[in-house]
N, C-alpha and C. Protein backbone atom coordinates (compact mmCIF):
# COMPACT_ATOMS: atom_id res chain seq x y z
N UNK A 1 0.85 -1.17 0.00
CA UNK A 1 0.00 0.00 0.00
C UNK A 1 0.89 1.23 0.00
N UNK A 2 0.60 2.13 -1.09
CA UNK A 2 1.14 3.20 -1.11
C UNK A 2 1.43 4.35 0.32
N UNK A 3 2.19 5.38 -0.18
CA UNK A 3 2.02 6.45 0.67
C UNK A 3 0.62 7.39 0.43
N UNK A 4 0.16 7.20 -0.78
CA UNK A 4 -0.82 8.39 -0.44
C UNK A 4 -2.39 7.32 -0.62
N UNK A 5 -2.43 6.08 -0.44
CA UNK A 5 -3.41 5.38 0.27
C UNK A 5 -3.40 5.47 1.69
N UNK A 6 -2.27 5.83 2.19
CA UNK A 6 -2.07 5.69 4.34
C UNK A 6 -2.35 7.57 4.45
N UNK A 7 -2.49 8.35 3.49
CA UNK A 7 -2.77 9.44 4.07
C UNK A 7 -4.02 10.13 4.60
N UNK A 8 -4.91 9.42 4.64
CA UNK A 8 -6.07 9.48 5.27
C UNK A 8 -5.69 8.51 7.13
N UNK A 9 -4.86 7.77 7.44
CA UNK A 9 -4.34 7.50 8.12
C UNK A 9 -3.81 8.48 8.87
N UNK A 10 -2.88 8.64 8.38
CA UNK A 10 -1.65 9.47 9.19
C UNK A 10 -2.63 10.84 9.44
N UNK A 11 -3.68 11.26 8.47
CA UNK A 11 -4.35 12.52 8.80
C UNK A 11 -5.20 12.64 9.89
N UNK A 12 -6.01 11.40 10.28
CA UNK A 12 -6.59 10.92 11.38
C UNK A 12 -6.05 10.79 13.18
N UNK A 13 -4.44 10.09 12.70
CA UNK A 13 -3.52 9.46 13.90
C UNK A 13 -3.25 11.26 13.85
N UNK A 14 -2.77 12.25 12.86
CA UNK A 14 -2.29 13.54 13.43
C UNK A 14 -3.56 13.97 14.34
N UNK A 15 -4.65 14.33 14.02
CA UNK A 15 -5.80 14.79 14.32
C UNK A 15 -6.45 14.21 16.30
N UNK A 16 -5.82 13.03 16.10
CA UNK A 16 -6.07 12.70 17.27
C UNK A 16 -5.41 12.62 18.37
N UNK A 17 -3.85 12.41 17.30
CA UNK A 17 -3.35 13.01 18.42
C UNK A 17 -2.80 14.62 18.87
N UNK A 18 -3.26 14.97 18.27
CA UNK A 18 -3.68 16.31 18.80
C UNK A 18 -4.51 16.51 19.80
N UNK A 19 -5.55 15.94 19.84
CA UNK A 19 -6.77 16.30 20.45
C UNK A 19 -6.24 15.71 21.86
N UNK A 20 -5.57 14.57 21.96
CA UNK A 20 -5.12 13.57 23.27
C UNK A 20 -4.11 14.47 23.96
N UNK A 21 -3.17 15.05 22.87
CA UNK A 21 -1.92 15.71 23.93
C UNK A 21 -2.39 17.23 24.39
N UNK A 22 -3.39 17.68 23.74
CA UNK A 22 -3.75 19.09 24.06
C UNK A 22 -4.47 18.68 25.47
N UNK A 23 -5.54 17.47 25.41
CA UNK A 23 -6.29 17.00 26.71
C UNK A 23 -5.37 16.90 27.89
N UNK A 24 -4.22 16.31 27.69
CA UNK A 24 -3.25 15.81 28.66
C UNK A 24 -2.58 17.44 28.79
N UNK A 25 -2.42 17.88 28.84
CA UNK A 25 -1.51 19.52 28.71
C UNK A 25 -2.72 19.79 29.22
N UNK A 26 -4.43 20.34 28.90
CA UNK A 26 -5.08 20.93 30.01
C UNK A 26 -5.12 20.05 30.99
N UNK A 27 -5.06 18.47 31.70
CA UNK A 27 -4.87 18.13 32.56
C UNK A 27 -3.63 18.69 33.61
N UNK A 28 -2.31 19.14 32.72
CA UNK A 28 -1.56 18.95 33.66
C UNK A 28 -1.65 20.43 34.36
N UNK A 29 -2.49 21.48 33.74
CA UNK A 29 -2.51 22.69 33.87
C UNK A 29 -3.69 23.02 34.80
N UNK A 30 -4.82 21.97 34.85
CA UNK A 30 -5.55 22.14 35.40
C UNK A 30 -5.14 21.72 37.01
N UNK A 31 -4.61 20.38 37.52
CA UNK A 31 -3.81 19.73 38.46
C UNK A 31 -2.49 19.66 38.18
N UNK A 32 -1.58 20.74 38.10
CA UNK A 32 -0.23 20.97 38.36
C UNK A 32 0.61 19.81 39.47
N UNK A 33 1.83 19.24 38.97
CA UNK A 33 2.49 18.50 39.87
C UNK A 33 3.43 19.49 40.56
N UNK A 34 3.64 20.16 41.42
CA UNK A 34 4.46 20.88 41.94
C UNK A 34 6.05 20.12 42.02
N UNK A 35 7.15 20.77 42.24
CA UNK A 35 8.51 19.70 41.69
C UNK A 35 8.99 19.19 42.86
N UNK A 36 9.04 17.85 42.57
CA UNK A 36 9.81 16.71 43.26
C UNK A 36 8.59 16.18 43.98
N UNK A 37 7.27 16.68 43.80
CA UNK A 37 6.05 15.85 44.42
C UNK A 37 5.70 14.69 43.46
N UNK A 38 4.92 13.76 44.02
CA UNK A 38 4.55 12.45 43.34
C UNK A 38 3.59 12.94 42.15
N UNK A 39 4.09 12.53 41.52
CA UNK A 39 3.16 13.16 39.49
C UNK A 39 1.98 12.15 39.06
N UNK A 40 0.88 12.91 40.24
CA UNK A 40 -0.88 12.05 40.56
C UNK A 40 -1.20 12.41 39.04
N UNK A 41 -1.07 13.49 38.14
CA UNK A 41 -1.84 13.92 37.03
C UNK A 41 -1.42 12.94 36.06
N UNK A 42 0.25 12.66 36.31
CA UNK A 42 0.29 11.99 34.66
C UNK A 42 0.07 10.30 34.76
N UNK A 43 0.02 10.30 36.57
CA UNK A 43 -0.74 8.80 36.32
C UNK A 43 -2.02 8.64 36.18
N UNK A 44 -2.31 9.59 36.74
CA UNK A 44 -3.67 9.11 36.41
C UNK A 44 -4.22 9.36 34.84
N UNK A 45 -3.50 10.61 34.26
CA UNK A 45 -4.09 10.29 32.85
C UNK A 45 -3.66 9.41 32.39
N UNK A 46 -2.46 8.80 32.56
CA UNK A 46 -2.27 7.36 31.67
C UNK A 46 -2.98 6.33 31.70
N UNK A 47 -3.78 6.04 33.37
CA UNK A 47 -4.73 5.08 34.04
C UNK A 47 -5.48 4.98 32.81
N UNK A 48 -6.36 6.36 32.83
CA UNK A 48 -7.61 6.89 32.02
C UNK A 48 -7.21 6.37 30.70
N UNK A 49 -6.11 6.55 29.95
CA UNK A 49 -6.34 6.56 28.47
C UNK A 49 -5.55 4.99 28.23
N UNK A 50 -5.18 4.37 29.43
CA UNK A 50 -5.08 3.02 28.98
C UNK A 50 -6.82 2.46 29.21
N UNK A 51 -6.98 2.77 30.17
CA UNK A 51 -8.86 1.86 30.38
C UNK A 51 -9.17 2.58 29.04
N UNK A 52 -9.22 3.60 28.63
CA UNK A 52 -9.89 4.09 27.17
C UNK A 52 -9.58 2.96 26.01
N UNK A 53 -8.08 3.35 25.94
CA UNK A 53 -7.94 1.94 25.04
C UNK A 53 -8.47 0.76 25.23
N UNK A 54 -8.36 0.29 26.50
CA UNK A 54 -8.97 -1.09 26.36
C UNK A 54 -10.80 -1.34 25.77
N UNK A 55 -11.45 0.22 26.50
CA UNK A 55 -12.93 -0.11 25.75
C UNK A 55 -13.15 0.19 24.19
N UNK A 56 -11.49 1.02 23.36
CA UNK A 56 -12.07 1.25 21.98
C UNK A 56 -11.15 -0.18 21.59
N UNK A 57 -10.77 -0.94 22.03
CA UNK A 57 -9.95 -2.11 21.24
C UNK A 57 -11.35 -3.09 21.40
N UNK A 58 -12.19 -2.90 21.99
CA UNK A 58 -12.99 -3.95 22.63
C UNK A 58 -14.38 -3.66 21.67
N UNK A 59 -14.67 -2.14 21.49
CA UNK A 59 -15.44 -2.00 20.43
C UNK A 59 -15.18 -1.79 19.34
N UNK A 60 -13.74 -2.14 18.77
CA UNK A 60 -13.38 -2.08 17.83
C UNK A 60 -13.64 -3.88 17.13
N UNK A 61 -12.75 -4.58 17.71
CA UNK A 61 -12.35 -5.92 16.94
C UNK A 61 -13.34 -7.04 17.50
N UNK A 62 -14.17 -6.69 18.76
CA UNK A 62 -15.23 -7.19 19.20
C UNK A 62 -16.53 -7.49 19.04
N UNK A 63 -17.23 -6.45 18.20
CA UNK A 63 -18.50 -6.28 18.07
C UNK A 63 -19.15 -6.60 16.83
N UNK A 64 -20.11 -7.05 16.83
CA UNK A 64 -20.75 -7.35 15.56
C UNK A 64 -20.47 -6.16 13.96
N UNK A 65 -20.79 -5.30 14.40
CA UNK A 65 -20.73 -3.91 13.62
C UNK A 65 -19.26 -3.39 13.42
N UNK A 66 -18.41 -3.71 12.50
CA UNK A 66 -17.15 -3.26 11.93
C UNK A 66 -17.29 -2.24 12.14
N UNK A 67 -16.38 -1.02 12.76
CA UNK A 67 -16.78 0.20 12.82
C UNK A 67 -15.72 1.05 11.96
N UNK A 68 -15.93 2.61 11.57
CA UNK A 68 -15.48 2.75 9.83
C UNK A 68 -13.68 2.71 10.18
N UNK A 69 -13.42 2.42 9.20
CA UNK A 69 -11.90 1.79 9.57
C UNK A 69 -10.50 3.10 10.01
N UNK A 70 -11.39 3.94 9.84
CA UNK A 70 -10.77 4.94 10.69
C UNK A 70 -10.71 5.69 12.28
N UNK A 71 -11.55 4.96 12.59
CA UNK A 71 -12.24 4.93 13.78
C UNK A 71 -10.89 4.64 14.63
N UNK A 72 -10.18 3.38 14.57
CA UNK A 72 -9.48 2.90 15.83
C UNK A 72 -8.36 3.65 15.34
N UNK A 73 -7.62 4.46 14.21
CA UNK A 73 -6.28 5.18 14.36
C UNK A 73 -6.81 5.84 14.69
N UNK A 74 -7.65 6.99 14.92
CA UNK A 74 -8.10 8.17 15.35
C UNK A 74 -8.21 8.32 17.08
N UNK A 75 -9.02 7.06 17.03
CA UNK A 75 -9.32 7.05 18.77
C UNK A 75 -8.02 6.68 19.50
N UNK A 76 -7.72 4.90 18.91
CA UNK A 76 -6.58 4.08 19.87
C UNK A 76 -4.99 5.06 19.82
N UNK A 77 -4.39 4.94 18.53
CA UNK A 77 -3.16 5.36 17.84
C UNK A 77 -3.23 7.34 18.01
N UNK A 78 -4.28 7.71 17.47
CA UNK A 78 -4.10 9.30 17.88
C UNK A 78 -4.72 9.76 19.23
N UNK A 79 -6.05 9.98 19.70
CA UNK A 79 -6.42 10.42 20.78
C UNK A 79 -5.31 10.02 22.13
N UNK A 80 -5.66 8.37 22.09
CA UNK A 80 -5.27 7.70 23.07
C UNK A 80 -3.47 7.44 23.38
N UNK A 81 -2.61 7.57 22.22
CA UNK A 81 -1.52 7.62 21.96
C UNK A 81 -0.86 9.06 22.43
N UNK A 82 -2.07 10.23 21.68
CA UNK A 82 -1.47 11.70 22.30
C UNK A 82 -2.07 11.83 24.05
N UNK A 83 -2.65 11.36 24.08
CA UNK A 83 -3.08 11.47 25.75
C UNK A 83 -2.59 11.06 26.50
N UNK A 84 -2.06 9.53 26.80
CA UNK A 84 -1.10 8.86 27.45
C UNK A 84 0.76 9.36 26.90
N UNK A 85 1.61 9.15 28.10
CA UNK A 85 2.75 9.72 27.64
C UNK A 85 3.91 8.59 28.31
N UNK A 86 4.20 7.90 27.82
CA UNK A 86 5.30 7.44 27.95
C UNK A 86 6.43 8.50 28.45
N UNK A 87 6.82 9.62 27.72
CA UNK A 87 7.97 10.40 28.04
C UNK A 87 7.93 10.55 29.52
N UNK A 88 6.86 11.35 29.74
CA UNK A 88 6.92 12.18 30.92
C UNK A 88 6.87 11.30 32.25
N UNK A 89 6.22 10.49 31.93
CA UNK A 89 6.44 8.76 32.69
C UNK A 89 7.98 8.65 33.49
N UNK A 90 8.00 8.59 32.04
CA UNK A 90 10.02 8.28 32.30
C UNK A 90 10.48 9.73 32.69
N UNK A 91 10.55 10.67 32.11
CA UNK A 91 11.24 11.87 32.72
C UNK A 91 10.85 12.03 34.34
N UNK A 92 9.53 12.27 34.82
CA UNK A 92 9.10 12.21 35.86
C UNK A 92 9.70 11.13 36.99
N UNK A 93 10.15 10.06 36.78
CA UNK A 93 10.41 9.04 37.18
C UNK A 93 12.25 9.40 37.45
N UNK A 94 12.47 9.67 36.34
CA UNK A 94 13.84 10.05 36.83
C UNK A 94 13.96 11.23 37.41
N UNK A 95 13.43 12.37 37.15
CA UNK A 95 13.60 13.29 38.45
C UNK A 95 13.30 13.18 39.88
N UNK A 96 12.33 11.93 40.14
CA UNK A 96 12.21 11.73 41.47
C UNK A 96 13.42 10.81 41.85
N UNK A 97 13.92 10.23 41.20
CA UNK A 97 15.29 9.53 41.41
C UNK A 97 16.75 10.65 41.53
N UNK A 98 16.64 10.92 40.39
CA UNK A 98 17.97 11.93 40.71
C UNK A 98 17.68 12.99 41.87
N UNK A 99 16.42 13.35 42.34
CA UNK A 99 16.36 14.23 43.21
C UNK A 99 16.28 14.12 44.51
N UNK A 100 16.70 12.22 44.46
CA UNK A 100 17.25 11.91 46.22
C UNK A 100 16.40 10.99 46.55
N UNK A 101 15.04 10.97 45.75
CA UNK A 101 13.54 10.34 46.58
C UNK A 101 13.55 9.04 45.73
N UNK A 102 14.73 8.13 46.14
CA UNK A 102 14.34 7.29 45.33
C UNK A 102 12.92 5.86 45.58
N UNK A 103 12.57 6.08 47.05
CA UNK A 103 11.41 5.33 47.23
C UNK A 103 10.68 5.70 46.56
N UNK A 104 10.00 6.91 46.67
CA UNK A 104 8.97 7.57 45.44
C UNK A 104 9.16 7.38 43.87
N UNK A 105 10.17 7.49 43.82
CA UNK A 105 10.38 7.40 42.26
C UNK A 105 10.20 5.87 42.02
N UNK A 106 10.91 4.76 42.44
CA UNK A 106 10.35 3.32 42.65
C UNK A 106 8.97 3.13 42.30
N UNK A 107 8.52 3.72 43.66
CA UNK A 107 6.88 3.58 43.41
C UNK A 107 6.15 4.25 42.27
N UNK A 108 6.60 5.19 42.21
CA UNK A 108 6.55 6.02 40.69
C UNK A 108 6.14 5.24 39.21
N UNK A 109 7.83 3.80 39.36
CA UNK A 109 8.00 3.73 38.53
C UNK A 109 6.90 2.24 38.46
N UNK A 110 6.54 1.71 39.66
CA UNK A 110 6.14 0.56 39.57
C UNK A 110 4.49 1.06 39.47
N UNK A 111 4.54 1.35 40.02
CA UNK A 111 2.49 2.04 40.11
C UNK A 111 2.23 2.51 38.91
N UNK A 112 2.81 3.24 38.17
CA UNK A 112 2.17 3.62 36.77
C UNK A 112 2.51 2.17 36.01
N UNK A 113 3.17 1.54 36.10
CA UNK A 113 2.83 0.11 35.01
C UNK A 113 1.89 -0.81 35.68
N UNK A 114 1.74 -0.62 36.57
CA UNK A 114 0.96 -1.90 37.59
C UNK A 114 -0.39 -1.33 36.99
N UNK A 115 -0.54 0.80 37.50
CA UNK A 115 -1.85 0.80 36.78
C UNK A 115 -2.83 0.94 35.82
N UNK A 116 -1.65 1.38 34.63
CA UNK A 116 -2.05 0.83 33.61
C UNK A 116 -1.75 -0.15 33.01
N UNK A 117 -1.57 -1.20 33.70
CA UNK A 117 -2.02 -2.75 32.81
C UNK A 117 -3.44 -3.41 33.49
N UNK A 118 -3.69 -2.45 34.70
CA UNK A 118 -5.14 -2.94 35.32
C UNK A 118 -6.09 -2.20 34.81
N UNK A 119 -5.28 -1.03 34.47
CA UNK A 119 -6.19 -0.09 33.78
C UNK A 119 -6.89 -0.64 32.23
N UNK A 120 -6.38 -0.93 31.47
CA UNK A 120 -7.03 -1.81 30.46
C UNK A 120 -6.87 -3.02 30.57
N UNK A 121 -6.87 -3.27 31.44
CA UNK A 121 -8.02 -5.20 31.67
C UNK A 121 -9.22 -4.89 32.01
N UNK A 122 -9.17 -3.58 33.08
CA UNK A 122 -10.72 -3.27 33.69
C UNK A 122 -11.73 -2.87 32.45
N UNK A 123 -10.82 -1.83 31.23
CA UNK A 123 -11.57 -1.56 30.51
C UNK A 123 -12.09 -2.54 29.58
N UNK A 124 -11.51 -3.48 29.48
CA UNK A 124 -11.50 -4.61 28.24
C UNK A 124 -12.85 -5.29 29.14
N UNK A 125 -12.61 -5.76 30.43
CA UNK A 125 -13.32 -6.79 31.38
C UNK A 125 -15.11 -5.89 31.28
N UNK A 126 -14.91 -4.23 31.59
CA UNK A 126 -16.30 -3.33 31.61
C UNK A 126 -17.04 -3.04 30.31
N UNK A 127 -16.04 -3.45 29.02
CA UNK A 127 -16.36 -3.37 28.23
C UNK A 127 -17.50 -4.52 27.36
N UNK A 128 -16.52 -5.70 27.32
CA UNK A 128 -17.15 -7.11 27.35
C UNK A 128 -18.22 -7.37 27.86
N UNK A 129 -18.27 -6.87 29.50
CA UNK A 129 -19.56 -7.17 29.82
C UNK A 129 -20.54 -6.67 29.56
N UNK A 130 -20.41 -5.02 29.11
CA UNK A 130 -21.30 -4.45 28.81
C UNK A 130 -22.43 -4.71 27.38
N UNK A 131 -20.78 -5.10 27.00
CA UNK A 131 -21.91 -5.52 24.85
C UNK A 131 -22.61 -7.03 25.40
N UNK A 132 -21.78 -7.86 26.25
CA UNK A 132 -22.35 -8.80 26.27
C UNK A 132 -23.77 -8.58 26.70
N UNK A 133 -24.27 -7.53 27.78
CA UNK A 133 -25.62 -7.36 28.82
C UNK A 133 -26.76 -6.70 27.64
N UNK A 134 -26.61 -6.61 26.19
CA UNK A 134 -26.94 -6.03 25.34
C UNK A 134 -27.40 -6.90 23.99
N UNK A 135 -28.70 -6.87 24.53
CA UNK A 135 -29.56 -7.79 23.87
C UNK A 135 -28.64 -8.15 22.29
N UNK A 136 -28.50 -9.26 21.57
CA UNK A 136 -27.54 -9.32 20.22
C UNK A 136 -28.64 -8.26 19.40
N UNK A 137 -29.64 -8.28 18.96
CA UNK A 137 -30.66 -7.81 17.86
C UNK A 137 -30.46 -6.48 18.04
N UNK A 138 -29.76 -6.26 19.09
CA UNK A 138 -29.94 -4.57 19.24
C UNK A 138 -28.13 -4.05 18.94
N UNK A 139 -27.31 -5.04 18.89
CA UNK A 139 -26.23 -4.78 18.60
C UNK A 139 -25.74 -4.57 16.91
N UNK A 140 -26.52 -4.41 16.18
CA UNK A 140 -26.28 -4.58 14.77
C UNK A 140 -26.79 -3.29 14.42
């Protein structure tokens, strides 16, 4: 597949992720981490946009109804990709280390993977059950 067949792609994954990292930037502006305190904002938005992923992977490849095939780069790959941050994860993580606190930063480093990998099981697990509690005839 060409390059200018994936550009409706890449125009989507830009678009969303836009929309994810601008969300995450008013998060961090709205709940500021003050420096060398434990960084509650960027775990918890990662929490959030891993459970996100797990309910658009779940209504994506799950459901009776194919949904339009632009749907999951837009949501999973852009929204959810610009919203969650790996970087700041890691940057954050090492400034609580280099800055002496290395228990915190530990926990830092172990609590944001612990909670987002619970974070999308819960979403995958709330998701499932939900299409499942949903009569089939009404799922089409």
């Amino acid at each position: 597949m060409g390059f200018r067949a994936q550009l409706p792609v890449v125009g989507v994954v830009a678009a969303g992720g836009a929309l994810g990292a601008s969300a995450r930037y008013a998060a961090t502006l709205a709940w500021p981490t003050p420096a060398g305190a434990f960084p509650w904002t960027i775990l918890t938005v990662n929490a959030v946009g891993c459970a996100a992923l797990g309910v658009i992977m779940v209504l994506a490849a799950e459901t009776l109804t194919p949904p339009h095939p632009l749907l999951r780069p837009f949501l999973g790959t852009g929204v959810c990709g610009g919203f969650t941050t790996f970087s700041t994860y890691a940057l954050d993580t090492q400034r609580l280390l280099a800055g002496g606190d290395t228990a915190r930063g530990l926990l830092y480093l172990a609590t944001t993977a612990l909670t987002a990998l619970a974070a999308v099981w819960a979403g995958v697990a709330a998701t499932r059950a939900a299409v499942r509690a949903v009569p089939e005839r009404r799922r089409r």
